[in-house]
N, C-alpha and C. Protein backbone atom coordinates (compact mmCIF):
# COMPACT_ATOMS: atom_id res chain seq x y z
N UNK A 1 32.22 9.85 39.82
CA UNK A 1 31.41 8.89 39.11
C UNK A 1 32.30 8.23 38.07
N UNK A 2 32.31 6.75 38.20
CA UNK A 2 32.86 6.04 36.95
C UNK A 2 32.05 5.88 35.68
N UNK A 3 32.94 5.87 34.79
CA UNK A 3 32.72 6.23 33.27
C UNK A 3 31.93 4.92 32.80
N UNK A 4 31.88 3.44 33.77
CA UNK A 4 30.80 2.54 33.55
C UNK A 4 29.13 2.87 34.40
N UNK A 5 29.61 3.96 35.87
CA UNK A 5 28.59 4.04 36.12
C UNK A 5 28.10 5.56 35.54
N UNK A 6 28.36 5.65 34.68
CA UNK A 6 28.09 6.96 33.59
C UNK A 6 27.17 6.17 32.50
N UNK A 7 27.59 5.02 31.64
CA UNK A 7 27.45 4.64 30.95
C UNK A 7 25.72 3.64 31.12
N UNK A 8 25.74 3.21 32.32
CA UNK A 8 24.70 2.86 32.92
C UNK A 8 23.25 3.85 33.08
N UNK A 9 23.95 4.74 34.01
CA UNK A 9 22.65 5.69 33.90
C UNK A 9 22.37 6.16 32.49
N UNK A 10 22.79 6.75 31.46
CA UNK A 10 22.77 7.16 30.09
C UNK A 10 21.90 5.64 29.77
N UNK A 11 22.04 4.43 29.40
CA UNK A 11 21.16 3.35 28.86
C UNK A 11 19.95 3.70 29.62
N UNK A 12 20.12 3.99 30.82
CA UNK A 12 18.96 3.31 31.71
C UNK A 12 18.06 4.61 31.14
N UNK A 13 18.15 6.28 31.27
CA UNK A 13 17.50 7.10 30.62
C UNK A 13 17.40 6.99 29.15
N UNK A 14 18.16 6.43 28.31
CA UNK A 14 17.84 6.13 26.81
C UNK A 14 16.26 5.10 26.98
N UNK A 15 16.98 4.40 27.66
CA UNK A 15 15.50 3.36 27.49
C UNK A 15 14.33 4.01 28.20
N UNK A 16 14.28 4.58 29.38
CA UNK A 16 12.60 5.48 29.75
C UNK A 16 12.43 6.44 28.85
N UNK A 17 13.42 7.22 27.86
CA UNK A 17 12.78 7.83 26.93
C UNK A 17 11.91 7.03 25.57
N UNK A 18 12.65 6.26 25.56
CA UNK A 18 12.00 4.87 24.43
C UNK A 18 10.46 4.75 24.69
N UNK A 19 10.74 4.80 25.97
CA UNK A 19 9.17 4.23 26.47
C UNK A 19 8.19 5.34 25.96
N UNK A 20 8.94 6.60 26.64
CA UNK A 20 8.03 7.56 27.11
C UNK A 20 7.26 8.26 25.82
N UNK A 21 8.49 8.10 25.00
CA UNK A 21 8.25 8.69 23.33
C UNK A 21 7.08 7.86 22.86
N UNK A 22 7.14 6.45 23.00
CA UNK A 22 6.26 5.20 22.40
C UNK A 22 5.10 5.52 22.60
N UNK A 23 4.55 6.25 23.68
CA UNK A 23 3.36 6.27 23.73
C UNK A 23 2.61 7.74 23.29
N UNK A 24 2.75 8.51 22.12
CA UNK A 24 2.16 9.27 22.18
C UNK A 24 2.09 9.42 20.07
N UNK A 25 2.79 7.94 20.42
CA UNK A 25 3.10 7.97 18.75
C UNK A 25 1.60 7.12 17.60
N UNK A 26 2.07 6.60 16.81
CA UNK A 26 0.93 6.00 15.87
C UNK A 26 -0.22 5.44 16.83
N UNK A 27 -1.67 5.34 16.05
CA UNK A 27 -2.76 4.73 16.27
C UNK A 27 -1.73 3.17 16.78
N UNK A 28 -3.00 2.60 17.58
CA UNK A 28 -2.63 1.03 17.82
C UNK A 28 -3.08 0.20 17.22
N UNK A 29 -3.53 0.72 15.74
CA UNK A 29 -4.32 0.14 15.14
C UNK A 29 -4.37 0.74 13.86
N UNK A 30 -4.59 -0.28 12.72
CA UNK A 30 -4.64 0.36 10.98
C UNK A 30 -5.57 1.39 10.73
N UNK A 31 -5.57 2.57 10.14
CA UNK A 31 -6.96 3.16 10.13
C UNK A 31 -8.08 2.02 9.28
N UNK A 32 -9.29 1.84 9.61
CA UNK A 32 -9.99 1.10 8.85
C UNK A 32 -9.94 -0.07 8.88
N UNK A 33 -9.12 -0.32 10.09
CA UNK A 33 -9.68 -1.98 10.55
C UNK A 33 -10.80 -2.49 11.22
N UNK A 34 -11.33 -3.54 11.52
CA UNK A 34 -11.79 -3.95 12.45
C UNK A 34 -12.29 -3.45 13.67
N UNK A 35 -13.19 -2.87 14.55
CA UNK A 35 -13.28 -2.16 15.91
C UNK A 35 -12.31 -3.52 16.86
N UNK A 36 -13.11 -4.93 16.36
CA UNK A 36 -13.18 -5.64 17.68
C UNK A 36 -12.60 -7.04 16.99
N UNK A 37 -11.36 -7.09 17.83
CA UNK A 37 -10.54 -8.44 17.18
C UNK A 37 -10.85 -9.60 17.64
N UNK A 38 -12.35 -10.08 18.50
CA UNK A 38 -13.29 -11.16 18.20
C UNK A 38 -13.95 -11.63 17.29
N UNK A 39 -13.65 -12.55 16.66
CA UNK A 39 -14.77 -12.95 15.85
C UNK A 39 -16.08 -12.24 14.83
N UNK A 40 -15.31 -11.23 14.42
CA UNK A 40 -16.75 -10.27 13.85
C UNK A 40 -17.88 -11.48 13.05
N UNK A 41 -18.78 -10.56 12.49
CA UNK A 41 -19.62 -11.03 11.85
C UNK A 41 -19.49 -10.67 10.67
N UNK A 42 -19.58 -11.73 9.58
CA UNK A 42 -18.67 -11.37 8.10
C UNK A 42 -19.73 -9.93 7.87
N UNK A 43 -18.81 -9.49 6.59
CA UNK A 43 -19.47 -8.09 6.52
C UNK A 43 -20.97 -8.47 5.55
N UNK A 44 -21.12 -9.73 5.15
CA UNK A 44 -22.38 -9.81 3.71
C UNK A 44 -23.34 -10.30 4.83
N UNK A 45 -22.99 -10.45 6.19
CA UNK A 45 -24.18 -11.50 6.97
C UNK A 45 -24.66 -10.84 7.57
N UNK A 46 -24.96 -9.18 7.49
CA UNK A 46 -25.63 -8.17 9.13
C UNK A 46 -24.75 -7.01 9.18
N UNK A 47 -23.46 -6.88 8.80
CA UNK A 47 -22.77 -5.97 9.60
C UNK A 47 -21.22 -6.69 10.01
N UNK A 48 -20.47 -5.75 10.76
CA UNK A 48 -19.47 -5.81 11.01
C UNK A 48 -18.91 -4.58 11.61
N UNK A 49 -18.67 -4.63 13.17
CA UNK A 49 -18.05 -3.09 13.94
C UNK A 49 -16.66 -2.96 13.33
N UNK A 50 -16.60 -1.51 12.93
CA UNK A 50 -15.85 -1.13 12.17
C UNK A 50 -15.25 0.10 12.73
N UNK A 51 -14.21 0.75 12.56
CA UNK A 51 -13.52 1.86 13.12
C UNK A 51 -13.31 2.79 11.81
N UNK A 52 -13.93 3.74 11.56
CA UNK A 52 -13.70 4.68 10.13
C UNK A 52 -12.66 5.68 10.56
N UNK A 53 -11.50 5.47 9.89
CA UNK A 53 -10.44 6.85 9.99
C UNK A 53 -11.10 7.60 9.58
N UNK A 54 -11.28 9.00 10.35
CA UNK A 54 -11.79 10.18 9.36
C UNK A 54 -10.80 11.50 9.83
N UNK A 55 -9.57 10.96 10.46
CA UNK A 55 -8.77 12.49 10.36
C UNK A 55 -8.54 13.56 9.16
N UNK A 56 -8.63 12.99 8.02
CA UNK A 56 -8.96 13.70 6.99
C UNK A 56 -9.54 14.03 6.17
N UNK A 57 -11.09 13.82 6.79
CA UNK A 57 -12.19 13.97 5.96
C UNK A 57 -12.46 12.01 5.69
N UNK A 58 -13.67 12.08 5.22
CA UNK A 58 -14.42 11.04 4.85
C UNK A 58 -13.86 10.34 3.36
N UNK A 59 -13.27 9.55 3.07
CA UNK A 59 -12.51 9.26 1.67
C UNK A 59 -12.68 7.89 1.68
N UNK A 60 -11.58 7.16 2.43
CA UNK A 60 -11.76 5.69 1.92
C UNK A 60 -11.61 4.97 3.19
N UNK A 61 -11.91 3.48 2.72
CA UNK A 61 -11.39 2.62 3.45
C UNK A 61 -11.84 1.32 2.95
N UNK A 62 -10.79 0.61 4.08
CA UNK A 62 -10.07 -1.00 3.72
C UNK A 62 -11.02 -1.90 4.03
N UNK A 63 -11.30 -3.27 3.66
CA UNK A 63 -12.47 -4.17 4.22
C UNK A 63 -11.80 -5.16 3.47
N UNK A 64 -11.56 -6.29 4.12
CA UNK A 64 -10.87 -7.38 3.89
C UNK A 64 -9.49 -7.51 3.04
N UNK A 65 -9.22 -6.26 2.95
CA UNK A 65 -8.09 -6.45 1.82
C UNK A 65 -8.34 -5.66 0.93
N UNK A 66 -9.48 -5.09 0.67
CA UNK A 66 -9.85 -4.74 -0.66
C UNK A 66 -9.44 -3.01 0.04
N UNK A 67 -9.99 -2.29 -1.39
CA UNK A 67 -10.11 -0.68 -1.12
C UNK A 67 -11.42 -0.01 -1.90
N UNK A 68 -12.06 0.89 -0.94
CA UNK A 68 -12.77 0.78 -1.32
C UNK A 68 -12.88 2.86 -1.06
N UNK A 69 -13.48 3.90 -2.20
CA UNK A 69 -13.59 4.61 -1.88
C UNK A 69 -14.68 5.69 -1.69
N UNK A 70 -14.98 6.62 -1.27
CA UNK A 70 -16.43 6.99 -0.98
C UNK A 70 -17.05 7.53 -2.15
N UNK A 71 -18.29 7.53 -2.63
CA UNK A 71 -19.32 7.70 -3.87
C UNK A 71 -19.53 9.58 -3.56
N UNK A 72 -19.24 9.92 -4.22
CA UNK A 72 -19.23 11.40 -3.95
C UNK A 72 -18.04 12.24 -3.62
N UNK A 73 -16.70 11.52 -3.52
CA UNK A 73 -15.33 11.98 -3.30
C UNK A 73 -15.83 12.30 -2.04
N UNK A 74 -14.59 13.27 -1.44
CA UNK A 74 -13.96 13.13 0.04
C UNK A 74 -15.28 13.95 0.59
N UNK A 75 -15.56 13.98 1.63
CA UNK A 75 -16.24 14.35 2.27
C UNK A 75 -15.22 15.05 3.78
N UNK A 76 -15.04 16.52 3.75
CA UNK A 76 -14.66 16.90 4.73
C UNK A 76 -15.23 18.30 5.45
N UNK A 77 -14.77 18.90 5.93
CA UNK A 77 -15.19 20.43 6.73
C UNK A 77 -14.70 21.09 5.51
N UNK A 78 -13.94 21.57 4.80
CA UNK A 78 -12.55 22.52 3.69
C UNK A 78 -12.02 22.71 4.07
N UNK A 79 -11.08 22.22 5.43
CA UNK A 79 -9.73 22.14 5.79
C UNK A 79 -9.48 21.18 5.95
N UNK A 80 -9.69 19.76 5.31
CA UNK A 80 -9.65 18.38 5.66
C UNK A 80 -9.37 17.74 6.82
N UNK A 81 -10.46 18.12 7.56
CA UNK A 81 -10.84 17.45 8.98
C UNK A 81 -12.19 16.87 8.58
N UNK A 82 -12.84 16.07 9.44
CA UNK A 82 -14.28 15.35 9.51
C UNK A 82 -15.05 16.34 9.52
N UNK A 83 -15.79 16.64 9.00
CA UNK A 83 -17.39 17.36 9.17
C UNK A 83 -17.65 17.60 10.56
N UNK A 84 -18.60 18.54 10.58
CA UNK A 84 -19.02 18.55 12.35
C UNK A 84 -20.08 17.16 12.42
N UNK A 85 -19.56 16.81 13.58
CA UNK A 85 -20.55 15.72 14.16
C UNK A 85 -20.02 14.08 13.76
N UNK A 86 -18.83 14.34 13.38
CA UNK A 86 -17.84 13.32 13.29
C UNK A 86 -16.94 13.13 14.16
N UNK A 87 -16.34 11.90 14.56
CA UNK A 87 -15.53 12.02 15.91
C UNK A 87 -13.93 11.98 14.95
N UNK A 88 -13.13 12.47 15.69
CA UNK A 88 -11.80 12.43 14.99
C UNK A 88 -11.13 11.78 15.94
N UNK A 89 -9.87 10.81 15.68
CA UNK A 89 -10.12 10.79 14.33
C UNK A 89 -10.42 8.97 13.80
N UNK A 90 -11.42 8.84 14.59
CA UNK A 90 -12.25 7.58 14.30
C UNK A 90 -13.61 7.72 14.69
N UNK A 91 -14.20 7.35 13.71
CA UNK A 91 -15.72 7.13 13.89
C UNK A 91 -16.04 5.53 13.98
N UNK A 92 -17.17 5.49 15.22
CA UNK A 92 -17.06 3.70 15.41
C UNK A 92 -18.58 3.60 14.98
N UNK A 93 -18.62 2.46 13.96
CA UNK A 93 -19.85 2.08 13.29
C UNK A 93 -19.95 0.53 12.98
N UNK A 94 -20.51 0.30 12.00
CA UNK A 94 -20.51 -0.86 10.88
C UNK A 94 -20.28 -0.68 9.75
N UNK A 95 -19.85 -1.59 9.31
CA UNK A 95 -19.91 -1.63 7.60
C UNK A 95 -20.67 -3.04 7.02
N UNK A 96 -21.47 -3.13 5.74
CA UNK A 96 -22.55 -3.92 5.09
C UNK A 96 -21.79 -4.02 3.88
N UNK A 97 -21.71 -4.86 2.58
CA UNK A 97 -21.32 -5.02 1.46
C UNK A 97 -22.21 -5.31 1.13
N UNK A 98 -22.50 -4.95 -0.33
CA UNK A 98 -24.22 -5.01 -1.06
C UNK A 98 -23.39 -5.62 -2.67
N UNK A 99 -22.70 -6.27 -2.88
CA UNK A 99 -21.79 -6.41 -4.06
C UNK A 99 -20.12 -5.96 -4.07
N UNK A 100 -20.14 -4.76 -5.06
CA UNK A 100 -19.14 -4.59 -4.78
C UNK A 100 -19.01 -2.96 -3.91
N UNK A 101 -20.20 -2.45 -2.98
CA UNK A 101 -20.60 -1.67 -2.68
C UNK A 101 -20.06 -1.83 -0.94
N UNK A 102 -19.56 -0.94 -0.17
CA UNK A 102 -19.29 -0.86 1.40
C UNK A 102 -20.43 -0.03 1.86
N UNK A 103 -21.00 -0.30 2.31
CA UNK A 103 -21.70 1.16 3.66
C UNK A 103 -21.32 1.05 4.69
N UNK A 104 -21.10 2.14 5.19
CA UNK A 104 -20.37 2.24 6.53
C UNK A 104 -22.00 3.16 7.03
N UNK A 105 -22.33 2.81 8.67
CA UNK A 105 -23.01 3.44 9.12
C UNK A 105 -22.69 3.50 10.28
N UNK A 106 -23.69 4.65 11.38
CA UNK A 106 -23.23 4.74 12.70
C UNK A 106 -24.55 5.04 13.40
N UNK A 107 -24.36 4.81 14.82
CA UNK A 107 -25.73 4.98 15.43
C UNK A 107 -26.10 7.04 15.78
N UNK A 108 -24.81 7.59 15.06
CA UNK A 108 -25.01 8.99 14.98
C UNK A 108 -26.23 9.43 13.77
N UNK A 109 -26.38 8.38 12.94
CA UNK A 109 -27.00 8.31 11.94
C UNK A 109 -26.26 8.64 10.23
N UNK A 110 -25.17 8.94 10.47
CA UNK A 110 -24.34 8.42 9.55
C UNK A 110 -24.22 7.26 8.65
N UNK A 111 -24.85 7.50 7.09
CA UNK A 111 -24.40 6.58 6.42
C UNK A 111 -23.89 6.69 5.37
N UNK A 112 -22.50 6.48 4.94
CA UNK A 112 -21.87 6.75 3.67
C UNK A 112 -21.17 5.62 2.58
N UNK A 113 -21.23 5.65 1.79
CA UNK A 113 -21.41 4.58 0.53
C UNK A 113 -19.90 4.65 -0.39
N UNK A 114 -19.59 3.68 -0.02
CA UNK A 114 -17.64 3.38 -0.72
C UNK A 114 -18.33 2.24 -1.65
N UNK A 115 -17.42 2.52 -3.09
CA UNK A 115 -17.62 1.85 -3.92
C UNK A 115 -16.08 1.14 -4.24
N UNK A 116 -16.05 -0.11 -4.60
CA UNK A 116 -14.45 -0.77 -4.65
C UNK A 116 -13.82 -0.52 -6.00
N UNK A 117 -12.64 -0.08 -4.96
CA UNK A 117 -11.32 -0.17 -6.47
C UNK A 117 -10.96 -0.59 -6.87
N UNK A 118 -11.67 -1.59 -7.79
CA UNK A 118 -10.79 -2.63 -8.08
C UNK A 118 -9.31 -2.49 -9.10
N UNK A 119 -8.22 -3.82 -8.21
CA UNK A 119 -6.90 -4.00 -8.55
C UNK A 119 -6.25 -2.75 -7.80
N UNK A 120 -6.56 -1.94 -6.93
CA UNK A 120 -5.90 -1.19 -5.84
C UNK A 120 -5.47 -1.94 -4.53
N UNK A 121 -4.07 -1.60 -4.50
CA UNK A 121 -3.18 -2.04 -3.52
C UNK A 121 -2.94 -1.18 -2.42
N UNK A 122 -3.44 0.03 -2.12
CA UNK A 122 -3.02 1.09 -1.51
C UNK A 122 -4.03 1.95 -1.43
N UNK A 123 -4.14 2.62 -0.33
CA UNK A 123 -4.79 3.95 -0.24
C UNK A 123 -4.28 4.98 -1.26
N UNK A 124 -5.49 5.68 -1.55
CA UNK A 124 -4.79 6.64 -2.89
C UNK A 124 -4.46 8.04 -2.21
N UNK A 125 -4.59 8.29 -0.90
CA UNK A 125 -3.87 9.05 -1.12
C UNK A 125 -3.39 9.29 0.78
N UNK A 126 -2.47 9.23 1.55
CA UNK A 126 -1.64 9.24 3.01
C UNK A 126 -2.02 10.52 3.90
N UNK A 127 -2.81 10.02 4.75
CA UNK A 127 -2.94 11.35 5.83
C UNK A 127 -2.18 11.16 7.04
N UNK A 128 -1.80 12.41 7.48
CA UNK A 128 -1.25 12.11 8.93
C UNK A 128 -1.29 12.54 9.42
């Protein structure tokens, strides 16, 4: 075997590992975005399908930019996972704004109440 057709196979397996690694890595998606990248319905007019990160318990989330975090602190099991009867690690619902107030609800019957931070740039605190 020549040391170019050495060099060949080695790229050609570098790159199917690229692939293969790629897919088992990050969400495809922000926690706390959007469910559905059509046209939602603003959040003050009805609602808005929403995707709730809850891999680490019930805490916060994002809505237009803003941050907003839950009225009662984190809500988890006490090993910071979701509660039973939460899907991990997204729960798919809506969210409503009542001011400066979020509700997130779900047809599980889930409804929990984020109040905004205001002048927060960031989640306060990184799960992974």
């Amino acid at each position: 075997m020549t040391t170019r057709t050495l060099a060949l196979r080695c790229s050609a397996l570098s790159a199917l590992l690229v692939v293969l690694t790629g897919c088992g890595g990050a969400p495809t998606h922000l926690p706390n975005e959007p469910v559905s990248p059509v046209a939602p319905r603003s959040v003050d007019s009805g609602g808005q399908a929403f995707s709730l990160y809850t891999h680490c318990g019930i805490d916060e989330l994002q809505v237009d930019g803003r941050f907003y975090e839950r009225v009662g602190g984190l809500l988890d099991d006490g090993s910071g996972n979701p509660p039973r009867g939460w899907d991990n690690p997204y729960q798919a619902g809506r969210v409503t704004r009542s001011g400066s107030v979020i509700i997130f609800s779900d047809d599980k019957g889930h409804r929990e109440r984020f109040e905004l931070r205001r002048g927060a740039t960031a989640f306060t605190r990184t799960c992974s």
